[in-house]
N, C-alpha and C. Protein backbone atom coordinates (compact mmCIF):
# COMPACT_ATOMS: atom_id res chain seq x y z
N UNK A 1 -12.45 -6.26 -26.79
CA UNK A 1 -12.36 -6.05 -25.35
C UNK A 1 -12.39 -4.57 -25.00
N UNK A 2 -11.76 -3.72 -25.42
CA UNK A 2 -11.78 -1.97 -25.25
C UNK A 2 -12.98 -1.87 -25.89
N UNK A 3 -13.19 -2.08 -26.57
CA UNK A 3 -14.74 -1.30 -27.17
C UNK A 3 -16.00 -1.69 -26.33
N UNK A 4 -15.81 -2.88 -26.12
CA UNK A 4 -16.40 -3.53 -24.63
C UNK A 4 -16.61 -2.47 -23.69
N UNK A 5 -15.54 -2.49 -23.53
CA UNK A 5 -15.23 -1.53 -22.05
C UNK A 5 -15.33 -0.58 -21.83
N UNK A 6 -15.19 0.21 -22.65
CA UNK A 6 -15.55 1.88 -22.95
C UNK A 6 -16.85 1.65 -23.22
N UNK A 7 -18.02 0.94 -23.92
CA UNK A 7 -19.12 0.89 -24.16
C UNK A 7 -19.59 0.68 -22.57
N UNK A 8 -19.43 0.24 -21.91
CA UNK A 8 -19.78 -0.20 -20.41
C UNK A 8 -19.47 1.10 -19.87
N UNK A 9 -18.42 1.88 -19.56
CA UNK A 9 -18.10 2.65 -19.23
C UNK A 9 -19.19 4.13 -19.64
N UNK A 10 -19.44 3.99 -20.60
CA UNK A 10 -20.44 4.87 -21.35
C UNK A 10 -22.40 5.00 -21.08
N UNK A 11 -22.40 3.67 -20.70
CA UNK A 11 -23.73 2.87 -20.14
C UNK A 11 -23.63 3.35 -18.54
N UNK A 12 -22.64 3.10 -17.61
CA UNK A 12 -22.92 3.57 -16.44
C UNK A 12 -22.69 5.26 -16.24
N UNK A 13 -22.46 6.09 -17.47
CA UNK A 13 -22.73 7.28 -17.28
C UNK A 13 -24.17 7.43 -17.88
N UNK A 14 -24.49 6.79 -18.49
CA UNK A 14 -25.88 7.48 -19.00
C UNK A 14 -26.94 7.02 -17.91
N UNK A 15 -26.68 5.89 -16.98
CA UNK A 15 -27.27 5.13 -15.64
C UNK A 15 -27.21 6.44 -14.75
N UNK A 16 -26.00 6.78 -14.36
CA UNK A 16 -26.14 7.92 -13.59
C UNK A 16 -26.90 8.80 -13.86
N UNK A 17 -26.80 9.76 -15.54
CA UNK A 17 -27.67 11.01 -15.53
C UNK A 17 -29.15 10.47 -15.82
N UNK A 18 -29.44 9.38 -15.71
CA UNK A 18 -30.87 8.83 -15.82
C UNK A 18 -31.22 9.00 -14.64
N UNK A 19 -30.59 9.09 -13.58
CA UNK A 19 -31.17 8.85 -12.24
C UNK A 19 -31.29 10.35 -11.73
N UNK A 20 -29.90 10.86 -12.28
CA UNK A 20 -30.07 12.29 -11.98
C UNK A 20 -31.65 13.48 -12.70
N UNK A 21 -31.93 12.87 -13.47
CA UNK A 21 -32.99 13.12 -14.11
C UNK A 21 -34.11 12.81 -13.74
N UNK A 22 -33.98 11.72 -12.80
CA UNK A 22 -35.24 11.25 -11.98
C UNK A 22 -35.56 12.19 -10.28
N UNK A 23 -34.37 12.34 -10.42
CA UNK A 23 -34.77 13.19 -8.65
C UNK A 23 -35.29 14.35 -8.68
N UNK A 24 -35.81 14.38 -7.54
CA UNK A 24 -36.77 15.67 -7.56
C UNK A 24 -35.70 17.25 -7.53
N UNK A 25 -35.61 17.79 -8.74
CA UNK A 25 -34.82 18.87 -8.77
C UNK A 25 -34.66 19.66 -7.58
N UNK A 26 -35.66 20.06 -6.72
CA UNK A 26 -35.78 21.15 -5.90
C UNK A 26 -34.76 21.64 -5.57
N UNK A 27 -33.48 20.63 -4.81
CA UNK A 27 -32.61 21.04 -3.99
C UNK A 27 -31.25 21.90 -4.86
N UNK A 28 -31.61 21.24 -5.86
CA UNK A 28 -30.67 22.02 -7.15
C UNK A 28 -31.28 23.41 -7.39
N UNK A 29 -32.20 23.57 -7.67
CA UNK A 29 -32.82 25.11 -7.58
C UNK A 29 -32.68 25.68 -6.36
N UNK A 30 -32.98 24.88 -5.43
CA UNK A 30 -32.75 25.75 -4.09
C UNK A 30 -31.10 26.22 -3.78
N UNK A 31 -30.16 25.05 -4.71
CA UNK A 31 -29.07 25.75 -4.49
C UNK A 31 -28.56 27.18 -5.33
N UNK A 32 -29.00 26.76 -6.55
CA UNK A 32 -29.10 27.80 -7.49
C UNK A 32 -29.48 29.32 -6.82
N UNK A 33 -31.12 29.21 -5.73
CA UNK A 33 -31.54 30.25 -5.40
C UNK A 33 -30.41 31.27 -4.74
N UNK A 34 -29.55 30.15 -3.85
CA UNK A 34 -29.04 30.48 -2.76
C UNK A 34 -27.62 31.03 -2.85
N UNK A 35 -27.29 30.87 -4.30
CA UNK A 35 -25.97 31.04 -4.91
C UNK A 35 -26.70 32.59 -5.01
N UNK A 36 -27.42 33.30 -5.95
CA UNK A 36 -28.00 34.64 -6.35
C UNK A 36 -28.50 35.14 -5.29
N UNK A 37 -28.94 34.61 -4.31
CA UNK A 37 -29.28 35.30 -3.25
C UNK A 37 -28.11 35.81 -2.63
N UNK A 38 -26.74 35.13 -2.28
CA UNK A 38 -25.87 35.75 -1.40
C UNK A 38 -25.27 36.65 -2.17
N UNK A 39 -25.09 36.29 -3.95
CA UNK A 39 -24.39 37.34 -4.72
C UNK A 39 -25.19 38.26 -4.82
N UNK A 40 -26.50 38.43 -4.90
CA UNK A 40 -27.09 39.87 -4.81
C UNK A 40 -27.57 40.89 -3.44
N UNK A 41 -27.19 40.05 -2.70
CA UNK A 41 -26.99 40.56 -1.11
C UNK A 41 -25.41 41.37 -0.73
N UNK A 42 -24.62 41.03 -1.76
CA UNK A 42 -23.23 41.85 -1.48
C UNK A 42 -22.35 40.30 -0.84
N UNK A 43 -22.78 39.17 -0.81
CA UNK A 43 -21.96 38.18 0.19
C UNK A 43 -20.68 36.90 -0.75
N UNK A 44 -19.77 36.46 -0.49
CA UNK A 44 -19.04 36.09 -1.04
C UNK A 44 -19.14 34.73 -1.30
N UNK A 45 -18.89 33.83 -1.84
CA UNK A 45 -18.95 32.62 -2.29
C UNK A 45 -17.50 31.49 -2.22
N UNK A 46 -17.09 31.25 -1.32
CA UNK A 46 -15.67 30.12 -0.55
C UNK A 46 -16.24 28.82 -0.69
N UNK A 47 -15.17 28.37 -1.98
CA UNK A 47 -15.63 26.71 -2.49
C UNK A 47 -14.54 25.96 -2.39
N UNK A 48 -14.42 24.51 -1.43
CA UNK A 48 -13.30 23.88 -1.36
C UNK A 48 -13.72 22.31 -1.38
N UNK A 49 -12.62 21.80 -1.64
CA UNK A 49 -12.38 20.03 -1.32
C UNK A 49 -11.27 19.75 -2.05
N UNK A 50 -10.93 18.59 -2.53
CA UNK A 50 -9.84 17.81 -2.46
C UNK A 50 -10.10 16.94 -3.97
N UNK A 51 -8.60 16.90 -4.72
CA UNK A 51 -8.32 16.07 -5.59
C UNK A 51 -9.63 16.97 -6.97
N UNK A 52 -9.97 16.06 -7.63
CA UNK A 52 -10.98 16.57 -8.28
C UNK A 52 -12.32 17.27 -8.14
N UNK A 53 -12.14 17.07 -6.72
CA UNK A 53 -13.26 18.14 -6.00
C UNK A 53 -12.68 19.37 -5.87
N UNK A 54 -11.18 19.62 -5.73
CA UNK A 54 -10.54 21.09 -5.89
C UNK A 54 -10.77 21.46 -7.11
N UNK A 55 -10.58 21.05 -8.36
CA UNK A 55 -10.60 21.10 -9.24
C UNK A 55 -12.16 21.53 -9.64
N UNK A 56 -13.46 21.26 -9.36
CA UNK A 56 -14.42 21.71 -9.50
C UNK A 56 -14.69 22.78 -8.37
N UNK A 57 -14.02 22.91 -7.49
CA UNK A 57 -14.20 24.36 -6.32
C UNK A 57 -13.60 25.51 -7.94
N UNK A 58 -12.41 25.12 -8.04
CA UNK A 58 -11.56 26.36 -8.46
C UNK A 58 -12.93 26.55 -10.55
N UNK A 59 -13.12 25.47 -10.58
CA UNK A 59 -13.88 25.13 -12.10
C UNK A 59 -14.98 26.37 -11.64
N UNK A 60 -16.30 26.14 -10.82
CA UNK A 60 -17.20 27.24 -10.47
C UNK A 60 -16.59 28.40 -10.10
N UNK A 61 -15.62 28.76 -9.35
CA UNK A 61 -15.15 29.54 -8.94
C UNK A 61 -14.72 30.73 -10.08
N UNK A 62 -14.32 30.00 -11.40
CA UNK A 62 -14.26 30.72 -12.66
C UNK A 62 -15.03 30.82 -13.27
N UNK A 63 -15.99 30.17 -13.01
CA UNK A 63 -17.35 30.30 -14.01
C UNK A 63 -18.00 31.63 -13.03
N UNK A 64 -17.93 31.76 -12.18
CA UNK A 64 -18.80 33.25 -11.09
C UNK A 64 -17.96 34.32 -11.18
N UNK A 65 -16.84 34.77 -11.63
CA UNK A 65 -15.86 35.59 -11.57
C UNK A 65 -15.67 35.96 -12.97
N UNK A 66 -15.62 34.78 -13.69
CA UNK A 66 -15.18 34.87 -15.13
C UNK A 66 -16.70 35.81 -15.42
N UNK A 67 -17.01 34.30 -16.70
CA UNK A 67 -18.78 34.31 -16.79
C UNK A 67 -18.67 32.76 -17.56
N UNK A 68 -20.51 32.25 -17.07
CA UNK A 68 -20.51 30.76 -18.05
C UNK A 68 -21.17 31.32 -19.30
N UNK A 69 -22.43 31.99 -19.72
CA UNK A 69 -22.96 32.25 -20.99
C UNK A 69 -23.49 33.28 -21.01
N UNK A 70 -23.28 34.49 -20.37
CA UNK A 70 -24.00 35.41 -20.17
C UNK A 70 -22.95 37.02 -20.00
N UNK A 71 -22.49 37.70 -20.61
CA UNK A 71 -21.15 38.79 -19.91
C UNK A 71 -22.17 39.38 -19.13
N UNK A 72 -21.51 39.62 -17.94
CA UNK A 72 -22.42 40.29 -16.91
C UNK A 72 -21.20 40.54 -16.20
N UNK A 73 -21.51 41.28 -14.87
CA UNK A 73 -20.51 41.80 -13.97
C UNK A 73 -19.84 40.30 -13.07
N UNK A 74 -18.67 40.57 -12.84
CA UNK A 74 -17.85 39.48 -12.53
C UNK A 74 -18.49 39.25 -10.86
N UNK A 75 -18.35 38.04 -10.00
CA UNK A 75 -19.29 38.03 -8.86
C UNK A 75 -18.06 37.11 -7.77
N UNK A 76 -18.40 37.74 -6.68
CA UNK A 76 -17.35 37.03 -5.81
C UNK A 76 -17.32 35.46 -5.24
N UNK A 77 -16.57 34.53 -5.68
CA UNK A 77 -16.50 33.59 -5.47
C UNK A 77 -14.66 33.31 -5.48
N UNK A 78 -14.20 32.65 -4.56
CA UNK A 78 -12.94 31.96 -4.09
C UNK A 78 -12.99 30.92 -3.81
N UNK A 79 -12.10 29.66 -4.49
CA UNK A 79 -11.77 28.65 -4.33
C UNK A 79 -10.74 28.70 -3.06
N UNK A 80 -11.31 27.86 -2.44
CA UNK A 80 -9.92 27.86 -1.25
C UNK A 80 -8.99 26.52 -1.50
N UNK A 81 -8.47 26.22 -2.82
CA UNK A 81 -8.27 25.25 -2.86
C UNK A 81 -6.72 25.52 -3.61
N UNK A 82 -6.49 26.70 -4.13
CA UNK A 82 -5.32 27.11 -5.23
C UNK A 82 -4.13 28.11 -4.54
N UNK A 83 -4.14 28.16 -3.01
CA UNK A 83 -3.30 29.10 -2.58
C UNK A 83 -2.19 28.29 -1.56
N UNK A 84 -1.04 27.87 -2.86
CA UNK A 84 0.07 26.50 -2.32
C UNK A 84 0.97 27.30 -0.64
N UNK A 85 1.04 28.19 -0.73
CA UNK A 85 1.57 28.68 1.06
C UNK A 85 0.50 29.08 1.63
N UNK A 86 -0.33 28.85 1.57
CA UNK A 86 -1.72 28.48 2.11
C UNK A 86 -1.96 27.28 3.17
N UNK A 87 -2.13 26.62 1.89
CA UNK A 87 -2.30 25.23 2.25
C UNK A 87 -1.27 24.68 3.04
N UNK A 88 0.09 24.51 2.62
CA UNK A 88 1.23 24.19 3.39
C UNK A 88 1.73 24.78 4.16
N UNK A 89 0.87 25.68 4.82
CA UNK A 89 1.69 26.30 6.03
C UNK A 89 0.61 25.84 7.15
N UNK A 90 -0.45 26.17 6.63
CA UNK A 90 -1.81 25.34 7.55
C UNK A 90 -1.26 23.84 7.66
N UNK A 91 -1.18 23.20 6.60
CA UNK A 91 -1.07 21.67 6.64
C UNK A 91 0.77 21.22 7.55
N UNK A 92 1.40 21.93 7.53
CA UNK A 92 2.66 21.79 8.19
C UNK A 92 2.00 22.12 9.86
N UNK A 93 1.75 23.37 10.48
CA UNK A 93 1.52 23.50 11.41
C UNK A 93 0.46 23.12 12.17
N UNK A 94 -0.68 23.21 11.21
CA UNK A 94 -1.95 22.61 12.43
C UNK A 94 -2.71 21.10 12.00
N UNK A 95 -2.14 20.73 10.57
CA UNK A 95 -2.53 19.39 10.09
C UNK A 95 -3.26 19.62 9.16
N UNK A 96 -3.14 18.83 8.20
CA UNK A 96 -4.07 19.00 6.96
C UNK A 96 -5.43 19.06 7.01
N UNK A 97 -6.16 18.18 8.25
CA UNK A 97 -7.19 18.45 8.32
C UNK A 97 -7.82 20.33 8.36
N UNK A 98 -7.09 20.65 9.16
CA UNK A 98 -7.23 22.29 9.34
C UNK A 98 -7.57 23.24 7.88
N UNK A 99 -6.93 22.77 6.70
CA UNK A 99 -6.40 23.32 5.84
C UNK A 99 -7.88 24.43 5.42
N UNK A 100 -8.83 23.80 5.30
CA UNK A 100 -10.10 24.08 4.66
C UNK A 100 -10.55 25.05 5.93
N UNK A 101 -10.80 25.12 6.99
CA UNK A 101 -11.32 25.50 8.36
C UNK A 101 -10.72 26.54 8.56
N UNK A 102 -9.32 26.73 8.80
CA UNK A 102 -8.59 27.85 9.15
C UNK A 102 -8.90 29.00 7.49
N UNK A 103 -9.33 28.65 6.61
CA UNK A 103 -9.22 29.85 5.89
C UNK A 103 -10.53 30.64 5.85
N UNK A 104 -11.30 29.17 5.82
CA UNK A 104 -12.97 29.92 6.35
C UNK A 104 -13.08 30.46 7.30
N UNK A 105 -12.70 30.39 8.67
CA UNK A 105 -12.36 31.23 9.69
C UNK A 105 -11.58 32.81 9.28
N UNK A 106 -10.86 32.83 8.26
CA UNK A 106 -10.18 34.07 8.27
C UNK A 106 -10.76 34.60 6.95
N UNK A 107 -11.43 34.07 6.13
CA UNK A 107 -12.70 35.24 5.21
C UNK A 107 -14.29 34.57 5.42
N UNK A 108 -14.55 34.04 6.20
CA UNK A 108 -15.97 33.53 6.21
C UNK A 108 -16.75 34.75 6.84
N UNK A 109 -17.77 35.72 6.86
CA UNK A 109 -18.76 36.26 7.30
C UNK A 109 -20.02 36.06 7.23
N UNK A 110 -21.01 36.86 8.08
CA UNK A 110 -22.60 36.15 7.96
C UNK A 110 -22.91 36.91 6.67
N UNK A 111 -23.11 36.18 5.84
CA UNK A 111 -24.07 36.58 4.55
C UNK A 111 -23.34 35.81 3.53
N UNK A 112 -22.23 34.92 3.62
CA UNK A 112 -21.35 34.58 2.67
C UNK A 112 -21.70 33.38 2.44
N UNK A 113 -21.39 32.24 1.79
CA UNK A 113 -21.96 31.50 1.69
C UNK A 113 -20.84 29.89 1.56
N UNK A 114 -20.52 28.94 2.15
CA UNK A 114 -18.88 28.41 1.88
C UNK A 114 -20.11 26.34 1.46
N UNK A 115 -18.71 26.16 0.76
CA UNK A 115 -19.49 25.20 -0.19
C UNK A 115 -18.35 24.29 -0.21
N UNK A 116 -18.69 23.33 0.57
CA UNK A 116 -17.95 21.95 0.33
C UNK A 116 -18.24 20.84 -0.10
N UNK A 117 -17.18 19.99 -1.04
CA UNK A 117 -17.45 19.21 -2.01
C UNK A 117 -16.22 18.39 -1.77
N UNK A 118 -16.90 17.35 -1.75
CA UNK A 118 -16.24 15.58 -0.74
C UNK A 118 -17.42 14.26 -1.74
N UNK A 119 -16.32 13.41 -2.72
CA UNK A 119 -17.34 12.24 -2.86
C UNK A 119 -18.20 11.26 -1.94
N UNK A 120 -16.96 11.46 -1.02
CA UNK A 120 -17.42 10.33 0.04
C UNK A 120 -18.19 10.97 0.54
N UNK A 121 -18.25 12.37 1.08
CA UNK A 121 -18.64 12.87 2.37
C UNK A 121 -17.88 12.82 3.45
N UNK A 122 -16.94 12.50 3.49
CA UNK A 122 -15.57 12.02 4.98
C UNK A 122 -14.58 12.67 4.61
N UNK A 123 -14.52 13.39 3.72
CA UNK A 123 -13.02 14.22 4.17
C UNK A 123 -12.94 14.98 4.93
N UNK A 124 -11.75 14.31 6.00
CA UNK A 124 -11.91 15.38 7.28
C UNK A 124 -11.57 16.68 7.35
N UNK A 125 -10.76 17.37 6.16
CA UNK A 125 -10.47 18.89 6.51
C UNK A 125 -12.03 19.27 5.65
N UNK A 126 -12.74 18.67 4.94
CA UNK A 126 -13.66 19.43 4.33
C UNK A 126 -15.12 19.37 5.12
N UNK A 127 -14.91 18.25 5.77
CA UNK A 127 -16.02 18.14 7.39
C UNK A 127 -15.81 19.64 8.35
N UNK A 128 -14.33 19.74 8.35
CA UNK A 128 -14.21 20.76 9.48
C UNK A 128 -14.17 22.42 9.04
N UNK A 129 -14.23 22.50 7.76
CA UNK A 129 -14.01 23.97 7.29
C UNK A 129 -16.10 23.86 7.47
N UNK A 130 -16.97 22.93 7.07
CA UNK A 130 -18.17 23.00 6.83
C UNK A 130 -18.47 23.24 8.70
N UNK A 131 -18.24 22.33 9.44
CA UNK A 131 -18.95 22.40 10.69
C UNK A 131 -18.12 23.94 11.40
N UNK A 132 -17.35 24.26 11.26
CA UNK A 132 -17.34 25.54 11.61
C UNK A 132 -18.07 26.71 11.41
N UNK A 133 -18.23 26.48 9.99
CA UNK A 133 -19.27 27.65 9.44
C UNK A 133 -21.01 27.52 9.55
N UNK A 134 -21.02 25.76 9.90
CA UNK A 134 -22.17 25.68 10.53
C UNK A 134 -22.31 26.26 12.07
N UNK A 135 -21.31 26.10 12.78
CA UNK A 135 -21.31 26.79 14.13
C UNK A 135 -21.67 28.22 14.24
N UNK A 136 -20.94 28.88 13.64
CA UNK A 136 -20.90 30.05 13.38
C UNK A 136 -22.30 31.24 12.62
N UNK A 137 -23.32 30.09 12.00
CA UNK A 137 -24.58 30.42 11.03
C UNK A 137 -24.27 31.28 9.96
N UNK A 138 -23.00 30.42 9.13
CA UNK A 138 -22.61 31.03 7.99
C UNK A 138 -23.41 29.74 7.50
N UNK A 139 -23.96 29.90 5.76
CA UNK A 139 -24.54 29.20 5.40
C UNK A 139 -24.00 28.06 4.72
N UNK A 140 -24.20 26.83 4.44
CA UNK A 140 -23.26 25.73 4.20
C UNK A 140 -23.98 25.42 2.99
N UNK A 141 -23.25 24.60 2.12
CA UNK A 141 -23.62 23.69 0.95
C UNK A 141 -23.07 22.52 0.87
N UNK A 142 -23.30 21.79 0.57
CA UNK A 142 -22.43 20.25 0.55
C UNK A 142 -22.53 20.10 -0.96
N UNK A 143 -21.99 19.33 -1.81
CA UNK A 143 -21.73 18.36 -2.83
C UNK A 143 -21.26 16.96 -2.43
N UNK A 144 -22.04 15.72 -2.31
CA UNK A 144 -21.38 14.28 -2.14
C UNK A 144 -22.25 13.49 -2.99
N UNK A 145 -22.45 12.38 -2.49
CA UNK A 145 -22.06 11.22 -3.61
C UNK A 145 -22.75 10.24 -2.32
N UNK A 146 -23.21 9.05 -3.02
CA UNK A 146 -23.21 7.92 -2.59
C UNK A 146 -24.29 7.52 -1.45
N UNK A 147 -24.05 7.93 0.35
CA UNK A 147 -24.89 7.65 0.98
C UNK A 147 -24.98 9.11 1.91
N UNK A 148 -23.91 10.30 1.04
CA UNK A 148 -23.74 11.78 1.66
C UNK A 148 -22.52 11.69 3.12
N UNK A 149 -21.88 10.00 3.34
CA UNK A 149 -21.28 10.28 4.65
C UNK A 149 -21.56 10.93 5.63
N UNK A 150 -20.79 11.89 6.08
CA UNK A 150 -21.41 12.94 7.43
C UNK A 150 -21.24 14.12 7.13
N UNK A 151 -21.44 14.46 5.52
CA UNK A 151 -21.66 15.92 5.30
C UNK A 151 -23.18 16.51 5.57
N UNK A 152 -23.88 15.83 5.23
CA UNK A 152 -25.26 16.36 5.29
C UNK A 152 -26.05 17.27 6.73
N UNK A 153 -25.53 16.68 7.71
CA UNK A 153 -25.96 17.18 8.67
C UNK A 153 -24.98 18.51 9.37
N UNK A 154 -24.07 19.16 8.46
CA UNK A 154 -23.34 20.02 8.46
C UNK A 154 -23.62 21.40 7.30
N UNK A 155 -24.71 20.74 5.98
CA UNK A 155 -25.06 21.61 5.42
C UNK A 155 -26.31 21.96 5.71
N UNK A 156 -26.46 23.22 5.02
CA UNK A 156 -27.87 23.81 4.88
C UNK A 156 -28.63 23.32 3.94
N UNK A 157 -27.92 23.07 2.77
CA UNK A 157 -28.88 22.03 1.49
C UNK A 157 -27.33 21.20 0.87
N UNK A 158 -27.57 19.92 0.79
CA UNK A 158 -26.56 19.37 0.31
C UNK A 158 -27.18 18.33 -0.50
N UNK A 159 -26.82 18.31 -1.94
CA UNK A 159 -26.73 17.40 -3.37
C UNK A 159 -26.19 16.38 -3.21
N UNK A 160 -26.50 15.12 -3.10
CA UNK A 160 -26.35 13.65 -3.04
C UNK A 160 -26.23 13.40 -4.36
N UNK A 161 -25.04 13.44 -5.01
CA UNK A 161 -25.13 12.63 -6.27
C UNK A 161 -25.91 11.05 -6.31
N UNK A 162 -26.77 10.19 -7.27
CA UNK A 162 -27.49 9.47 -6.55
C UNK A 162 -26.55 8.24 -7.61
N UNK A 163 -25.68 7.81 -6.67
CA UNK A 163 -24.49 6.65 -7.39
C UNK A 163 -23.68 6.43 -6.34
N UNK A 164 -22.39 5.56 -6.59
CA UNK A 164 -21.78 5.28 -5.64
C UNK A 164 -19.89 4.91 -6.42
N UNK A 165 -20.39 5.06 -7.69
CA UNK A 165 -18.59 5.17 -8.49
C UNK A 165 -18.65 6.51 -7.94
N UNK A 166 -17.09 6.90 -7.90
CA UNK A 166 -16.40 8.00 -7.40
C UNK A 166 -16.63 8.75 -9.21
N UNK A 167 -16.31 8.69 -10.06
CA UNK A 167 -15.94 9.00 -11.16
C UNK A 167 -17.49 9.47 -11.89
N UNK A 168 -18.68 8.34 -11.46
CA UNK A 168 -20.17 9.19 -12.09
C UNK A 168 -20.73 10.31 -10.84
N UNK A 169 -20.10 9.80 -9.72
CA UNK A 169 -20.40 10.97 -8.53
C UNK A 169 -19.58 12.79 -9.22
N UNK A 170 -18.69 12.92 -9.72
CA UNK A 170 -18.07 13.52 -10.25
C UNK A 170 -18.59 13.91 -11.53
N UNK A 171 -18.75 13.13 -12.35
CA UNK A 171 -19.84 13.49 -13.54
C UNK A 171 -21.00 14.58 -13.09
N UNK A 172 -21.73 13.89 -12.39
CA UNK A 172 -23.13 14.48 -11.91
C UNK A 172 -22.50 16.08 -11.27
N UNK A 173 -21.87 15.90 -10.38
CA UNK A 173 -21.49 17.27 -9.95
C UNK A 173 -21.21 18.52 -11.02
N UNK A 174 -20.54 18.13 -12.15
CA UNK A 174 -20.08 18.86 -12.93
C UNK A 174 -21.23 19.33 -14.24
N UNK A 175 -22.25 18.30 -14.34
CA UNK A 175 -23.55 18.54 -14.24
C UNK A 175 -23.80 19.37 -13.82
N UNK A 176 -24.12 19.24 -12.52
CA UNK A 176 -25.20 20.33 -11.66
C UNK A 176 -24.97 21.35 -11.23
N UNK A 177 -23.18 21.53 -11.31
CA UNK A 177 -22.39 22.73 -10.98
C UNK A 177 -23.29 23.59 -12.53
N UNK A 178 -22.72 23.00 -13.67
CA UNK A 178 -23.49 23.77 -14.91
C UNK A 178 -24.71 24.43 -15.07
N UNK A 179 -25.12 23.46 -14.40
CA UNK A 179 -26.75 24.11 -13.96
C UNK A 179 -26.95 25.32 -13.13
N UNK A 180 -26.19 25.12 -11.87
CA UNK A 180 -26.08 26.27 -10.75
C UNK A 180 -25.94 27.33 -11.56
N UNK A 181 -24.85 27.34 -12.15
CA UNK A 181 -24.56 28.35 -12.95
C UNK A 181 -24.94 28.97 -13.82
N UNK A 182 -25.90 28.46 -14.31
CA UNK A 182 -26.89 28.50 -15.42
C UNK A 182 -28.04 29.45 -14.97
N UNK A 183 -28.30 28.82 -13.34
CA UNK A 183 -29.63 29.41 -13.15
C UNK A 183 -29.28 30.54 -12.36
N UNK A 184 -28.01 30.73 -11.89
CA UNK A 184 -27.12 31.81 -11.42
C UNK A 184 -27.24 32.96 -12.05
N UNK A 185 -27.05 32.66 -13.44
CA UNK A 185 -26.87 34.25 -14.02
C UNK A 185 -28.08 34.19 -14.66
N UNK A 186 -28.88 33.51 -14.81
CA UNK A 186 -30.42 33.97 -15.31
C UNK A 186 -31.17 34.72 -13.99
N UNK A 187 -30.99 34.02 -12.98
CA UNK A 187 -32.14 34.98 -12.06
C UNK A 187 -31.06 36.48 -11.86
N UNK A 188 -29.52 36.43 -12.18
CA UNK A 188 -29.33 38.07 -11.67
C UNK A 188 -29.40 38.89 -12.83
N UNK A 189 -29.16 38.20 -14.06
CA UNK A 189 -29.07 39.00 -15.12
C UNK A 189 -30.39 39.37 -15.74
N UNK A 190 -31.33 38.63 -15.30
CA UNK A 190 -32.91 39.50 -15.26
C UNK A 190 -33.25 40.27 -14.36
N UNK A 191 -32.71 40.33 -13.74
CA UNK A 191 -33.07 41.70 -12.41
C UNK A 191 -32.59 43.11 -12.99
């Protein structure tokens, strides 16, 4: 029965990156472009969401600061997802939804670039930190999953993981985050 199950479990990840392998890359390069474009423009990089989506904000966030395979100069990127009187002072006073919105409001500028990542697409503080900075013509990114919810029409290019488990939607991201990153420090570290 476990060997079962983990074998199944193993089959709908390789279902997912089969599919991920089938889509037309572009929008992944185009995010890639757009990551080296703002870091070699001087502009900052603000990555947020929720639960294991924080967890991959703060994951890239160390891979652009740190380095993924390449030592090169460290590059500005902030998770807005790791600063606990942050969060709970936003989330006490103006509601959790706010949490994501109010910080992009207080480091977001034009040239920067803020990147939200929601499986569903419906998390409402990660809807509202994105449609602000869409208001504003700061540039947006989405990461979702499934049918994209109502992130898409809030980003500038947003990655549809192409599944609908929460857990291979998450796979794929961590995927393509690798990739970003990948193609991140190849186009700056050849310049």
């Amino acid at each position: 029965m476990k060997r079962d199950y983990f074998e199944d479990i193993l089959r709908r990840q390789q279902e997912a990156h089969t599919q991920l392998c089938e889509m037309d890359p572009s929008i992944i390069l185009d995010i890639g472009d757009k990551f080296a474009t703002t870091i070699r423009e001087g502009g900052k990089i603000l990555l947020f969401g929720n639960g294991g989506s924080a967890a991959d904000a703060q994951h890239v966030a160390a891979e652009l600061m740190g380095r993924f395979t390449r030592e090169r100069p460290a590059w500005p990127a902030i998770a807005l997802t790791t600063d606990t009187s942050t969060l709970t002072a936003i989330g006490n006073d103006y509601g959790f939804e706010q949490t994501f919105a109010r910080q992009v409001q207080a480091l977001a500028r034009p040239g920067d670039l803020v990147v939200g990542i929601s499986t569903s697409g419906g998390s409402p503080n990660v809807l509202r930190a994105l449609q602000w900075a869409h208001d504003h013509d700061i540039f947006t990114i989405g990461f979702t999953g499934r049918d994209g919810g109502l992130m898409p029409p809030l980003c500038d290019l947003c990655f549809i993981a192409p599944c609908e488990e929460t857990a291979r939607i998450q796979e794929l991201h961590l995927a393509v985050w690798h990739a970003v990153c990948d193609l991140v420090e190849r186009a700056l570290t050849a310049d």
